[in-house]
Protein backbone atom coordinates (compact mmCIF):
# COMPACT_ATOMS: atom_id res chain seq x y z
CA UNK A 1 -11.50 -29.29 -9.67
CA UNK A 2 -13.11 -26.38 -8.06
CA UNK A 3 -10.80 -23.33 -8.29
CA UNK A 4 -9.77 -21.76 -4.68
CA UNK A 5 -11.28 -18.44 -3.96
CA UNK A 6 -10.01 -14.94 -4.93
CA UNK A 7 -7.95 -13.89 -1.81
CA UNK A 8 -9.24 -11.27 -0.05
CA UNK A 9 -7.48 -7.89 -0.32
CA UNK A 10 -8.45 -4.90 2.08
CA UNK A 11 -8.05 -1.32 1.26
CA UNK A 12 -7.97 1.34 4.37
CA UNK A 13 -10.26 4.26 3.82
CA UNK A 14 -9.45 7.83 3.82
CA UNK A 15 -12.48 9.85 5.46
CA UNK A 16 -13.89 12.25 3.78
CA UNK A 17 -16.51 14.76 3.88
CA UNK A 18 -19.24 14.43 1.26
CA UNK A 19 -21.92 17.26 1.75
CA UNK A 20 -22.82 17.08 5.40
CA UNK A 21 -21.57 13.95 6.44
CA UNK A 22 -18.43 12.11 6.36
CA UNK A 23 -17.53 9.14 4.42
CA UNK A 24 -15.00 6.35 4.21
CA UNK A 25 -14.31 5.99 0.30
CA UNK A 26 -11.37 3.82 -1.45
CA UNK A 27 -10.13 5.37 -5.03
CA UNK A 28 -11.24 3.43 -7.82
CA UNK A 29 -8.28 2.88 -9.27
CA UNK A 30 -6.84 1.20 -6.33
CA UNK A 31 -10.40 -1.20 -6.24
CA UNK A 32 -9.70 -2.00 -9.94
CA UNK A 33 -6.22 -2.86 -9.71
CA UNK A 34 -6.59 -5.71 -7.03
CA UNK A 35 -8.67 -7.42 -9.44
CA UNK A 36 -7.14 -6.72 -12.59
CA UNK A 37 -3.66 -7.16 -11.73
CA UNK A 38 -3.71 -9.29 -7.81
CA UNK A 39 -6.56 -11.62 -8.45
CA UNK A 40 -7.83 -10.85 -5.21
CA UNK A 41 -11.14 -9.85 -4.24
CA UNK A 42 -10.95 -6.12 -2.86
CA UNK A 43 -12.70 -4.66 0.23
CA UNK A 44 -12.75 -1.37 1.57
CA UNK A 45 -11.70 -1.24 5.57
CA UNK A 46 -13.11 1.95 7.44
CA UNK A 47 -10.92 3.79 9.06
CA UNK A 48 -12.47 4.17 12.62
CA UNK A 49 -8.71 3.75 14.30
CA UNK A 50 -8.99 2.75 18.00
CA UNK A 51 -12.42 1.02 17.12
CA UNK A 52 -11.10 -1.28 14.64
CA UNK A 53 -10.35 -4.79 16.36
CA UNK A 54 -6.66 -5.23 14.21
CA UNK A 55 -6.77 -8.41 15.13
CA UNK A 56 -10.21 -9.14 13.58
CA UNK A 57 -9.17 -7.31 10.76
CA UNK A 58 -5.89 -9.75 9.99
CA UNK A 59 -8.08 -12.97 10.38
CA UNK A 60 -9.97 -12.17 8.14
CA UNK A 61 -8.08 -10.75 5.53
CA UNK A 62 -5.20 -12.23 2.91
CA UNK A 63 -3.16 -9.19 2.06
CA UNK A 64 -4.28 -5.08 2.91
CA UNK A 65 -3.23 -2.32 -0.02
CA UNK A 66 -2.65 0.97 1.85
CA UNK A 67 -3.35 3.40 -1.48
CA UNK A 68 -2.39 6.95 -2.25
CA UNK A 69 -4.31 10.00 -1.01
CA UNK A 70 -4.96 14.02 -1.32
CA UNK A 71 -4.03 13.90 2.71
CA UNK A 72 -0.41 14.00 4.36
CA UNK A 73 0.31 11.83 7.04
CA UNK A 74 0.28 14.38 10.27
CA UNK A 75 4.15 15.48 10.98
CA UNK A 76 3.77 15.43 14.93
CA UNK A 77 3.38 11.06 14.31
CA UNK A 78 7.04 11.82 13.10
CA UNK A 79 8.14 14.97 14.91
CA UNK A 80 8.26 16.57 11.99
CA UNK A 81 7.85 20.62 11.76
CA UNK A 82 3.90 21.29 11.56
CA UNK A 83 2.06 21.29 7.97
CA UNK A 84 1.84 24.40 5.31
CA UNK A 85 -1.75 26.48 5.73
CA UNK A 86 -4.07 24.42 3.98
CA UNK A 87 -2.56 20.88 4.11
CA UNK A 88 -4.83 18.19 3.96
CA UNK A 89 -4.54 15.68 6.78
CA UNK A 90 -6.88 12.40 7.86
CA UNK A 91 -5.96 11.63 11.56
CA UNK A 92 -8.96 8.74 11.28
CA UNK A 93 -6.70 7.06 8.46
CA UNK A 94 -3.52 7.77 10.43
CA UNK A 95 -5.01 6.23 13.69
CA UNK A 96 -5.44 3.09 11.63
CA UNK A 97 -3.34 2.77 8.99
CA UNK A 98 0.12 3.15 11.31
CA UNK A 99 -1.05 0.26 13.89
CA UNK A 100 -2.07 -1.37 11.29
CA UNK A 101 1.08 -1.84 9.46
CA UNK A 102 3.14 -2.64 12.35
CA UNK A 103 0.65 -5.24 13.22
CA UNK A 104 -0.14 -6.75 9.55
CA UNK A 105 4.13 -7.32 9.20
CA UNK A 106 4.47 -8.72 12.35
CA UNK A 107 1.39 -11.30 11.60
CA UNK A 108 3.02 -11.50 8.37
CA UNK A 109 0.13 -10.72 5.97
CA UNK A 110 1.03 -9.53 2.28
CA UNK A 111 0.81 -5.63 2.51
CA UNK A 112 1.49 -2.98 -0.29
CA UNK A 113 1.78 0.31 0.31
CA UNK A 114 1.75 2.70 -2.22
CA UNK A 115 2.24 6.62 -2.41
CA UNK A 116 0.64 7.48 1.16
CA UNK A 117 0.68 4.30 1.96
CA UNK A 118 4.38 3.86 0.92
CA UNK A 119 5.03 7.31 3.62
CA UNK A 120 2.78 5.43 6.38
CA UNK A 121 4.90 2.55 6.19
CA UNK A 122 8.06 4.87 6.86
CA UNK A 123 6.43 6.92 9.80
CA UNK A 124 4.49 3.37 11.25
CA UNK A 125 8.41 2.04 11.45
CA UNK A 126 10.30 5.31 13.50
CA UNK A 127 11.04 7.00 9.87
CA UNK A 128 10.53 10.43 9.02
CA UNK A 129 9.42 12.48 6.07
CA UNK A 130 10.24 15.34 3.96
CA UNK A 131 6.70 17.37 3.48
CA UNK A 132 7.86 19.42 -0.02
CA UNK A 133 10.74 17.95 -1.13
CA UNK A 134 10.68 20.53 -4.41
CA UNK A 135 12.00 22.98 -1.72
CA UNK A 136 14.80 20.73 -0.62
CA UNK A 137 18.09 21.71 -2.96
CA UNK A 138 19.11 19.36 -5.63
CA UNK A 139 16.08 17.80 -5.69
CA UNK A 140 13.40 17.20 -8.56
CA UNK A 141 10.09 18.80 -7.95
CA UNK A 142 8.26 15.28 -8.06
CA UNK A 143 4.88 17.38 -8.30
CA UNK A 144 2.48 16.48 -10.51
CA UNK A 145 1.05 19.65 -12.94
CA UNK A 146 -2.54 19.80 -12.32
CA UNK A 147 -3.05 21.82 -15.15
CA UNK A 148 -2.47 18.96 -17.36
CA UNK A 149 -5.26 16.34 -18.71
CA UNK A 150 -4.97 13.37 -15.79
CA UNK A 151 -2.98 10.73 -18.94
CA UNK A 152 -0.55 13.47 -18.57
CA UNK A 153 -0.31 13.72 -15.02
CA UNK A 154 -0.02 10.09 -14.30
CA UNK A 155 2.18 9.41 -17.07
CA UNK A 156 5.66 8.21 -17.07
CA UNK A 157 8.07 11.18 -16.17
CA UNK A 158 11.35 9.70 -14.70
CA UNK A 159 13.59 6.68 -14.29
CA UNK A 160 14.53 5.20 -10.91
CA UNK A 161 17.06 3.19 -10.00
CA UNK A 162 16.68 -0.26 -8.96
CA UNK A 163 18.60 -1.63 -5.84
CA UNK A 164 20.82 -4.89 -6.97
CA UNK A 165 19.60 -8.11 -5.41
CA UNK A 166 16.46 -6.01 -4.30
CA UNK A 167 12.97 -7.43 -4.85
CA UNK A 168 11.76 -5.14 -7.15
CA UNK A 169 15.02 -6.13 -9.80
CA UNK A 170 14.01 -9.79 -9.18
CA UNK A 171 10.81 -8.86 -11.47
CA UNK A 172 12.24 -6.59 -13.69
CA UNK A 173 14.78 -6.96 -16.04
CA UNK A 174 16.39 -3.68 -16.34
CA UNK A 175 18.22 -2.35 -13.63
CA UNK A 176 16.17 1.04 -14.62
CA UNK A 177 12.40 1.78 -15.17
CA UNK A 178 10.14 4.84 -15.80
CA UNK A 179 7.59 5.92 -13.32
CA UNK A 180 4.82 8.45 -12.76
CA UNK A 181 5.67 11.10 -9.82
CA UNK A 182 2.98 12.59 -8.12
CA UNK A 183 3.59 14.00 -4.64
CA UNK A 184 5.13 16.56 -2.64
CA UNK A 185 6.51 14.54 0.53
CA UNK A 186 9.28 12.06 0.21
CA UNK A 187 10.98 9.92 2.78
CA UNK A 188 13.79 11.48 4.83
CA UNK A 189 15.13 9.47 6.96
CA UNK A 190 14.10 5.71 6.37
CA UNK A 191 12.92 3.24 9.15
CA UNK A 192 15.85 1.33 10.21
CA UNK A 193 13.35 -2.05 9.14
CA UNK A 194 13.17 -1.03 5.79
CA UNK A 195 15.55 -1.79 2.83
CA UNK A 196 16.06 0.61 0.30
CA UNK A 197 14.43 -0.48 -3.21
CA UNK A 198 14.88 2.61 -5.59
CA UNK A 199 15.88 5.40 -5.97
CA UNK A 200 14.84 8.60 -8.42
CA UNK A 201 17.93 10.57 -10.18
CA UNK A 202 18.18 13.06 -7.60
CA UNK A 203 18.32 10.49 -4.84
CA UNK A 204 14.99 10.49 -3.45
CA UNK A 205 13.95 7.23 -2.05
CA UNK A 206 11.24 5.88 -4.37
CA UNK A 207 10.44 2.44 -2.71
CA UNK A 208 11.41 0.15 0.33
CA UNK A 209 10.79 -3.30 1.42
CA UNK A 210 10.61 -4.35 5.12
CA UNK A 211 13.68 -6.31 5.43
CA UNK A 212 12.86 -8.95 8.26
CA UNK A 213 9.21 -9.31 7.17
CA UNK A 214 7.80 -12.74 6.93
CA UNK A 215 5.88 -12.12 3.90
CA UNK A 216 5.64 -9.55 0.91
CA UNK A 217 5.96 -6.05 2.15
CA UNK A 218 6.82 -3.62 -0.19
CA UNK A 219 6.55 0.15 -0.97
CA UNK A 220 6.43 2.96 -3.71
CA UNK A 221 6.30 6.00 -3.91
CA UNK A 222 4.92 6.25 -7.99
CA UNK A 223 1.40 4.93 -8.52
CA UNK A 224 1.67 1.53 -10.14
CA UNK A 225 -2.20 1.47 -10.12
CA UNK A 226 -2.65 3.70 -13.05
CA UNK A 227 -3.67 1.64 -15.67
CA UNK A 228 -1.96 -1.36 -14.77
CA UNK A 229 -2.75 -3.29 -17.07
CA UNK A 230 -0.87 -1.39 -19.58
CA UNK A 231 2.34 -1.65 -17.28
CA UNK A 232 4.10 -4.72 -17.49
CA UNK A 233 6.54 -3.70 -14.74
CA UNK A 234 3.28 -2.45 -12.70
CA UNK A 235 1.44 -5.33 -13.88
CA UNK A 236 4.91 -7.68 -12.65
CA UNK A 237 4.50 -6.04 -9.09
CA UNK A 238 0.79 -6.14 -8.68
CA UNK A 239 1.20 -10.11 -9.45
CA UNK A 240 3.78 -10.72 -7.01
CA UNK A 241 1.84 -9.20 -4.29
CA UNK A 242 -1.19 -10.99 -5.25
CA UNK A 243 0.73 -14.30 -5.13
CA UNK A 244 2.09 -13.48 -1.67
CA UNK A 245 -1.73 -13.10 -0.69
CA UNK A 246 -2.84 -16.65 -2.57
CA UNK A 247 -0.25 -17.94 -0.78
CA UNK A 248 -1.25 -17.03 2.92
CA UNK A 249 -5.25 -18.09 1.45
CA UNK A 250 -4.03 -21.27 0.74
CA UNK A 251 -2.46 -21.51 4.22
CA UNK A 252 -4.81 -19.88 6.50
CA UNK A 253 -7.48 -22.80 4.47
CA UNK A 254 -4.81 -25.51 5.10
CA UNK A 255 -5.05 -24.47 8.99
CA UNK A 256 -8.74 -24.54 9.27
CA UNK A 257 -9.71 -27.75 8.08
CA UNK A 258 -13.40 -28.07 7.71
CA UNK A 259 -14.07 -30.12 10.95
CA UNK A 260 -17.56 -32.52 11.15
CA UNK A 261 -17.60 -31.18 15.05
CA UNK A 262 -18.66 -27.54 13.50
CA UNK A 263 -21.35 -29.14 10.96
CA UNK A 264 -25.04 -28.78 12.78
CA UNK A 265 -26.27 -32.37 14.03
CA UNK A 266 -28.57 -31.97 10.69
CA UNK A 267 -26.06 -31.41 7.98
CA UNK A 268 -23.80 -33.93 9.39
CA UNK A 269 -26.88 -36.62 9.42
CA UNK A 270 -27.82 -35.99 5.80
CA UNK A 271 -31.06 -35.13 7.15
């Protein structure tokens, strides 16, 4: 028996300027992970916001990864206080990332949303976001060092807390795990959609699902796509989303039976 196809995974762009011209590039890492650790079959989606057909974009796909980025999500989407001289910010990947999160949970595709991604899902639901919580008191600064080789920056540096009954401790069996911490803005105030997931030592909120979602929709802040292969726990949530995405394949094929009426005359003669 023939083996169903890979599901197909898409992976918003950031935008980017690359000499003279701009382009819409998807990290590596993020690429290699869908296949190494999903199953699925991953495919970059250009962030041209209002020129995007969303709905297109949901037909056609089985699950979306929104990944981590240099850029902050732009505080006025949150009416948040504006950006530090010399923030990076992407209002091409905000304009379709934040639609397209509201509109991927409510057609209930598989999304997972990590770093950026894991802060778009917070502002795309009516949250809001701290932009340098290191300055905020009593908190960790969850910085990475840049002066250190990348292993070091992307390696484990400290434990978060997982929520009881959450979905994260349903594939983990520790009520603790270590993570990688690698940005400057946090969640403040959550969405009122999303449940709380983990949490670092100082209290910062490290990941979220979206409660009433109809499928898989989770968030982190850490980067799980750092050598996941070598991560079971990373390697544990990777599969789940990927089987959340095999699942809607398997469905969307189940609802579009191959029908003789769309075979050409020819084909359907044996001719």
């Amino acid at each position: 028996m023939t083996a169903p196809p890979a599901p197909l995974i898409g992976l918003p762009a950031c935008v980017r300027d690359i000499g003279i011209h701009p382009f819409h590039v998807v990290g590596d890492k993020y690429m290699r992970a869908v296949v190494d650790a999903a199953g699925g079959l991953p495919l970059g989606v250009p962030a041209l916001g209002g020129g995007l057909d969303r709905d297109e974009v949901l037909d056609r796909f089985d699950g979306l990864l929104f990944t981590g980025s240099p850029s902050n999500v732009e505080p006025a989407l949150y009416d948040g206080p504006p950006s530090a001289d010399g923030t990076l910010h992407d209002p091409e990947r905000d304009a379709t990332t934040l639609p397209l999160i509201r509109s991927a949970i409510d057609a209930g595709v598989p999304i997972l949303c990590i770093c950026r991604g894991f802060q778009e899902l917070n502002v795309a639901l009516g949250g809001s976001l701290h932009q340098e919580v290191h300055n905020l008191p009593g908190r960790l600064d969850h910085r990475s060092d840049d002066d250190q080789p990348r292993d070091v920056q992307y390696g484990p540096i400290h434990e978060v807390a997982l929520a009881a009954g959450g979905l994260l401790a349903s594939l983990w069996p520790a009520r603790e795990v270590m993570v990688n911490s690698l940005h400057a803005q946090g969640i403040d105030r959550p969405a009122s959609r999303l449940a709380i997931e983990a949490v670092a030592p100082d209290g910062q909120i490290e990941a979220v699902r979206v409660s009433d979602a109809p499928s898989f929709a989770l968030g982190v802040q850490w980067h799980p796509e750092w050598k996941v292969t070598e991560d079971p726990f990373s390697m544990a949530i990777f599969g789940a989303f990927g089987d959340a995405t095999r699942v809607r394949a398997a469905s969307r094929r189940d609802a579009s039976p191959l029908d003789s009426r769309s075979i050409p005359p020819a084909l359907a003669s044996g001719s």
